[in-house]
Protein backbone atom coordinates (compact mmCIF):
# COMPACT_ATOMS: atom_id res chain seq x y z
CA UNK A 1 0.00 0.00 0.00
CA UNK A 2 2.65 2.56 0.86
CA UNK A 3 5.91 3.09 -0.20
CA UNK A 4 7.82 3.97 3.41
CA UNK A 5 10.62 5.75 2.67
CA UNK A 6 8.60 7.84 0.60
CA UNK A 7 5.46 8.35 2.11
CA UNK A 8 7.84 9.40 5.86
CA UNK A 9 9.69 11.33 3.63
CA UNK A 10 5.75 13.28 2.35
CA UNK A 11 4.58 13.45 5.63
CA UNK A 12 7.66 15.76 6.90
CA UNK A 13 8.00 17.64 3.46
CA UNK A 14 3.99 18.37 3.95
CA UNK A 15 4.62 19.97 7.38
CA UNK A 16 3.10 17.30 9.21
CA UNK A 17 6.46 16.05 11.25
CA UNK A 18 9.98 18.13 11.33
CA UNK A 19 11.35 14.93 12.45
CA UNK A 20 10.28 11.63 13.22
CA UNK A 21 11.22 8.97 16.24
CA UNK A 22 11.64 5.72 15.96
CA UNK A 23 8.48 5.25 17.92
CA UNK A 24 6.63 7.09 15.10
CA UNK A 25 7.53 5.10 12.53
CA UNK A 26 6.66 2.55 14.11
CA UNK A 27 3.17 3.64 15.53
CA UNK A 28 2.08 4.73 11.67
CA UNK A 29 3.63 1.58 10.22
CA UNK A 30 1.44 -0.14 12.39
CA UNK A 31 -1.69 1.49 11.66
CA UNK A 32 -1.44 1.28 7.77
CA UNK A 33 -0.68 -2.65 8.63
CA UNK A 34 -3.89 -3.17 10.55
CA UNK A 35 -5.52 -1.25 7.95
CA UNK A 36 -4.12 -3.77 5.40
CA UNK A 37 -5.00 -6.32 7.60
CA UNK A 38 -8.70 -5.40 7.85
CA UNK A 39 -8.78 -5.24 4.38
CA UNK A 40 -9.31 -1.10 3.44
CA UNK A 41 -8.53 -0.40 -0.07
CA UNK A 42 -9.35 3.15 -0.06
CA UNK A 43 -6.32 5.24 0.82
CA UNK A 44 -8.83 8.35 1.76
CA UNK A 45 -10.21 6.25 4.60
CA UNK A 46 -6.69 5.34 6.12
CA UNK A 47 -5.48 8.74 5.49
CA UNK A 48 -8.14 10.08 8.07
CA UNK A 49 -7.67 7.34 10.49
CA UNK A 50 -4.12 8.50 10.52
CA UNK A 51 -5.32 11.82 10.68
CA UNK A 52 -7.56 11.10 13.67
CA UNK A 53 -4.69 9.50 15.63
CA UNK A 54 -2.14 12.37 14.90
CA UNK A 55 -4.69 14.70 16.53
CA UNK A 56 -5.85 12.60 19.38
CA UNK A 57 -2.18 11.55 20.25
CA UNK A 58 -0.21 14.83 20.96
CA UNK A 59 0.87 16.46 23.95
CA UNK A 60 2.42 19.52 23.16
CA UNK A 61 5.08 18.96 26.13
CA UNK A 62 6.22 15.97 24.13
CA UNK A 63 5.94 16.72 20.35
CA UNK A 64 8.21 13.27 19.88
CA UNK A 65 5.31 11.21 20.89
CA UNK A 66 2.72 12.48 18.55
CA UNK A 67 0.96 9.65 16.84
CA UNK A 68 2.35 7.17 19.40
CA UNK A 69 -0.57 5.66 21.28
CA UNK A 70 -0.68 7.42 24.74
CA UNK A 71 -2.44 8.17 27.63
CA UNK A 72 -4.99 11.43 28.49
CA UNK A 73 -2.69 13.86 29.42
CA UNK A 74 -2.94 15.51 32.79
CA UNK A 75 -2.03 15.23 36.01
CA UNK A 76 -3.66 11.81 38.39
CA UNK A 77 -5.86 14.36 40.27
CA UNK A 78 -7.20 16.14 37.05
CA UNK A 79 -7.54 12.30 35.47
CA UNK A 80 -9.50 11.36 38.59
CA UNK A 81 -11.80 13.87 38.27
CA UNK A 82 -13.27 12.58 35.01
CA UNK A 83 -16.20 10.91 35.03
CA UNK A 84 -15.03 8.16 32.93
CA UNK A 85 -12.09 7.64 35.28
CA UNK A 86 -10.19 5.35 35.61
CA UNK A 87 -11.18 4.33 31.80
CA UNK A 88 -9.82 7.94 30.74
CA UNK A 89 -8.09 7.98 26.98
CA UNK A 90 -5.75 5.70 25.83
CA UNK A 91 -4.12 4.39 22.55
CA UNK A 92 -4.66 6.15 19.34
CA UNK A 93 -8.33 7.51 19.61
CA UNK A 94 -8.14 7.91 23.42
CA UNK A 95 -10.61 5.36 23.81
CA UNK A 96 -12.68 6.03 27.07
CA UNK A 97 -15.59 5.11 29.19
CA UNK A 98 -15.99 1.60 30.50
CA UNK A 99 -18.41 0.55 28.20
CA UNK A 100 -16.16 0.92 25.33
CA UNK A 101 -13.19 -0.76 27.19
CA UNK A 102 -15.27 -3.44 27.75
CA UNK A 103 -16.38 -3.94 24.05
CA UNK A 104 -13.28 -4.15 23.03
CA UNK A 105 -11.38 -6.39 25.86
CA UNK A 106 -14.51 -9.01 24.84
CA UNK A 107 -13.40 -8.25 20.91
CA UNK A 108 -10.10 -8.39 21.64
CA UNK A 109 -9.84 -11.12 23.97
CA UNK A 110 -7.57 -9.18 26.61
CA UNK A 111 -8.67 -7.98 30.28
CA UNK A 112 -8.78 -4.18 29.41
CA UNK A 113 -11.26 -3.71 32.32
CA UNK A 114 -8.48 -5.00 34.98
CA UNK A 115 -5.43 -3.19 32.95
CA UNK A 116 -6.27 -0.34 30.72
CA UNK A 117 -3.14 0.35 29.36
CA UNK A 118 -3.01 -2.49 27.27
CA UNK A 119 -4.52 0.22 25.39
CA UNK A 120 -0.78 1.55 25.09
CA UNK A 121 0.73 -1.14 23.10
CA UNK A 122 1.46 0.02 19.22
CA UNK A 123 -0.11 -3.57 18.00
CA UNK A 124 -3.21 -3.42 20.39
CA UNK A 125 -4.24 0.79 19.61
CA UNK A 126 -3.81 0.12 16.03
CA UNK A 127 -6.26 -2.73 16.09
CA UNK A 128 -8.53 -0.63 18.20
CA UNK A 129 -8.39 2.31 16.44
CA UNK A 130 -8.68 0.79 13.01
CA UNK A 131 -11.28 -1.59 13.60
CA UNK A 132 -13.45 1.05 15.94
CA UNK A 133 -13.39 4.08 13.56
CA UNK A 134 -14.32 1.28 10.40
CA UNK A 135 -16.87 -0.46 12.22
CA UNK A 136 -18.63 2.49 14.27
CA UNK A 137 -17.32 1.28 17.72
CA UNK A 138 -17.35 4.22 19.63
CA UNK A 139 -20.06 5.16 21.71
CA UNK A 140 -20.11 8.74 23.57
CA UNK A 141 -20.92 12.14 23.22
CA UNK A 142 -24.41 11.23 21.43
CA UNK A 143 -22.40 10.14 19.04
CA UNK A 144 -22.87 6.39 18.57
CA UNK A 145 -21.82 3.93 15.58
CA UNK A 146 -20.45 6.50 13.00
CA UNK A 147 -18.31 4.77 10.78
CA UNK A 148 -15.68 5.46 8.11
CA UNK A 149 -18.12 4.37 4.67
CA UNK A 150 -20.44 6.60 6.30
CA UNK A 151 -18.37 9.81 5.41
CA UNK A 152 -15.76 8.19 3.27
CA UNK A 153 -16.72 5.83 0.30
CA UNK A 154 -16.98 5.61 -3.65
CA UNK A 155 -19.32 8.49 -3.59
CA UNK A 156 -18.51 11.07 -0.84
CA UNK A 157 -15.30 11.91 1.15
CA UNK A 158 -16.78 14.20 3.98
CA UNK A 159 -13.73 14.16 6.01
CA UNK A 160 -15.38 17.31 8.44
CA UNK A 161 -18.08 15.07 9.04
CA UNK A 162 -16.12 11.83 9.70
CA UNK A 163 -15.26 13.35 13.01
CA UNK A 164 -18.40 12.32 14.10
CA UNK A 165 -17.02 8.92 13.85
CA UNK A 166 -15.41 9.85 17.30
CA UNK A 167 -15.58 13.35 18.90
CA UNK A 168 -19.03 15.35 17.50
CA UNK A 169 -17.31 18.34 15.61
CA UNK A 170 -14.07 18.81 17.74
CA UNK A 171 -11.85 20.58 15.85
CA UNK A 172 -13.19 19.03 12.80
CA UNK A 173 -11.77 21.18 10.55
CA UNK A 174 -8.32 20.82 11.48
CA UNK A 175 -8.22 17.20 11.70
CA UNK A 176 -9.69 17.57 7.72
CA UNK A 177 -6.88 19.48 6.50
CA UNK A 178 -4.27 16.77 8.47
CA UNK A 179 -6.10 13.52 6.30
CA UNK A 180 -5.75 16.41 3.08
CA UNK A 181 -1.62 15.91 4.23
CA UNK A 182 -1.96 12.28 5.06
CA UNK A 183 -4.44 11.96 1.92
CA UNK A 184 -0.97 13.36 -0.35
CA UNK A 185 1.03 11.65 0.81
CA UNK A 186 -0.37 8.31 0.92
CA UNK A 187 -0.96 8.67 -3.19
């Protein structure tokens, strides 16, 4: 599907990375794997779930992790005081609520419920986050089984509205232009 010393090589001439970690890499190599490996063709739909993940995973205090799964950011008392806590965001959608965890620790076959942050490992968010954003597995905000073909398919690309797929419109428009980047690149 992608060329990689090419496409890395896009992605920083398109302003998207000034440089990129080893942990990068291999966070977006893994994504465009499990999107080979769940079979999506249409390089529009894995350009916004890379889109999605660079926006969900950044913390400007560590710019080197972007687009590495990670955790909510914020300090354990601010975490705490979610209401979703202790099932705050992790991997590359910052997956949250217990309802979701436990979706996908019965899909996935892993105790999420007893350790969250299995959420963290590259192979485990990229299966999440690929599979959830094709298959309309998120559930919050209102905002429940949105799915990639709904905004993305032979007919449309509606990458403002494909935020619905996990966030409402959250900075919609800014996570459109970044799958416009990730879009060039990928072709």
């Amino acid at each position: 599907m992608v060329k990689s010393a090419e496409f890395f090589q896009k992605i920083k001439d398109n302003g998207l990375f000034n440089t990129l970690t080893q942990a990068q890499v291999d966070s977006i190599s893994a994504i465009i794997s499990e999107c080979e490996r769940q079979g999506l063709t249409d390089l529009r739909q894995v350009a916004y779930i890379l889109a999605t993940a660079y926006h969900e995973c950044h913390n400007p205090r560590h710019p080197e992790l972007r687009l590495t799964p990670m955790k909510e950011f914020g300090g354990e008392t601010y975490l705490k005081s979610k209401t979703y806590y202790p099932y705050f965001g992790r991997g590359f959608s910052q997956l949250t609520w217990d309802y979701n965890y436990t979706k996908e620790q019965k899909r996935l076959g892993i105790p999420l419920l007893a350790n969250p942050d299995l959420l963290l490992d590259v192979k485990i968010a990229a299966n999440s986050h690929v599979y959830c954003m094709v298959n309309g597995g998120y559930t919050s905000n209102g905002y429940t089984g949105k799915k990639l073909s709904d905004y993305i398919n032979t007919n449309k690309k509606d990458y403002i509205s494909a935020r619905k797929i996990v966030n409402g419109k959250d900075k919609a428009v800014e996570i459109a232009v970044i799958a416009e980047k990730f879009e060039a690149a990928l072709t």
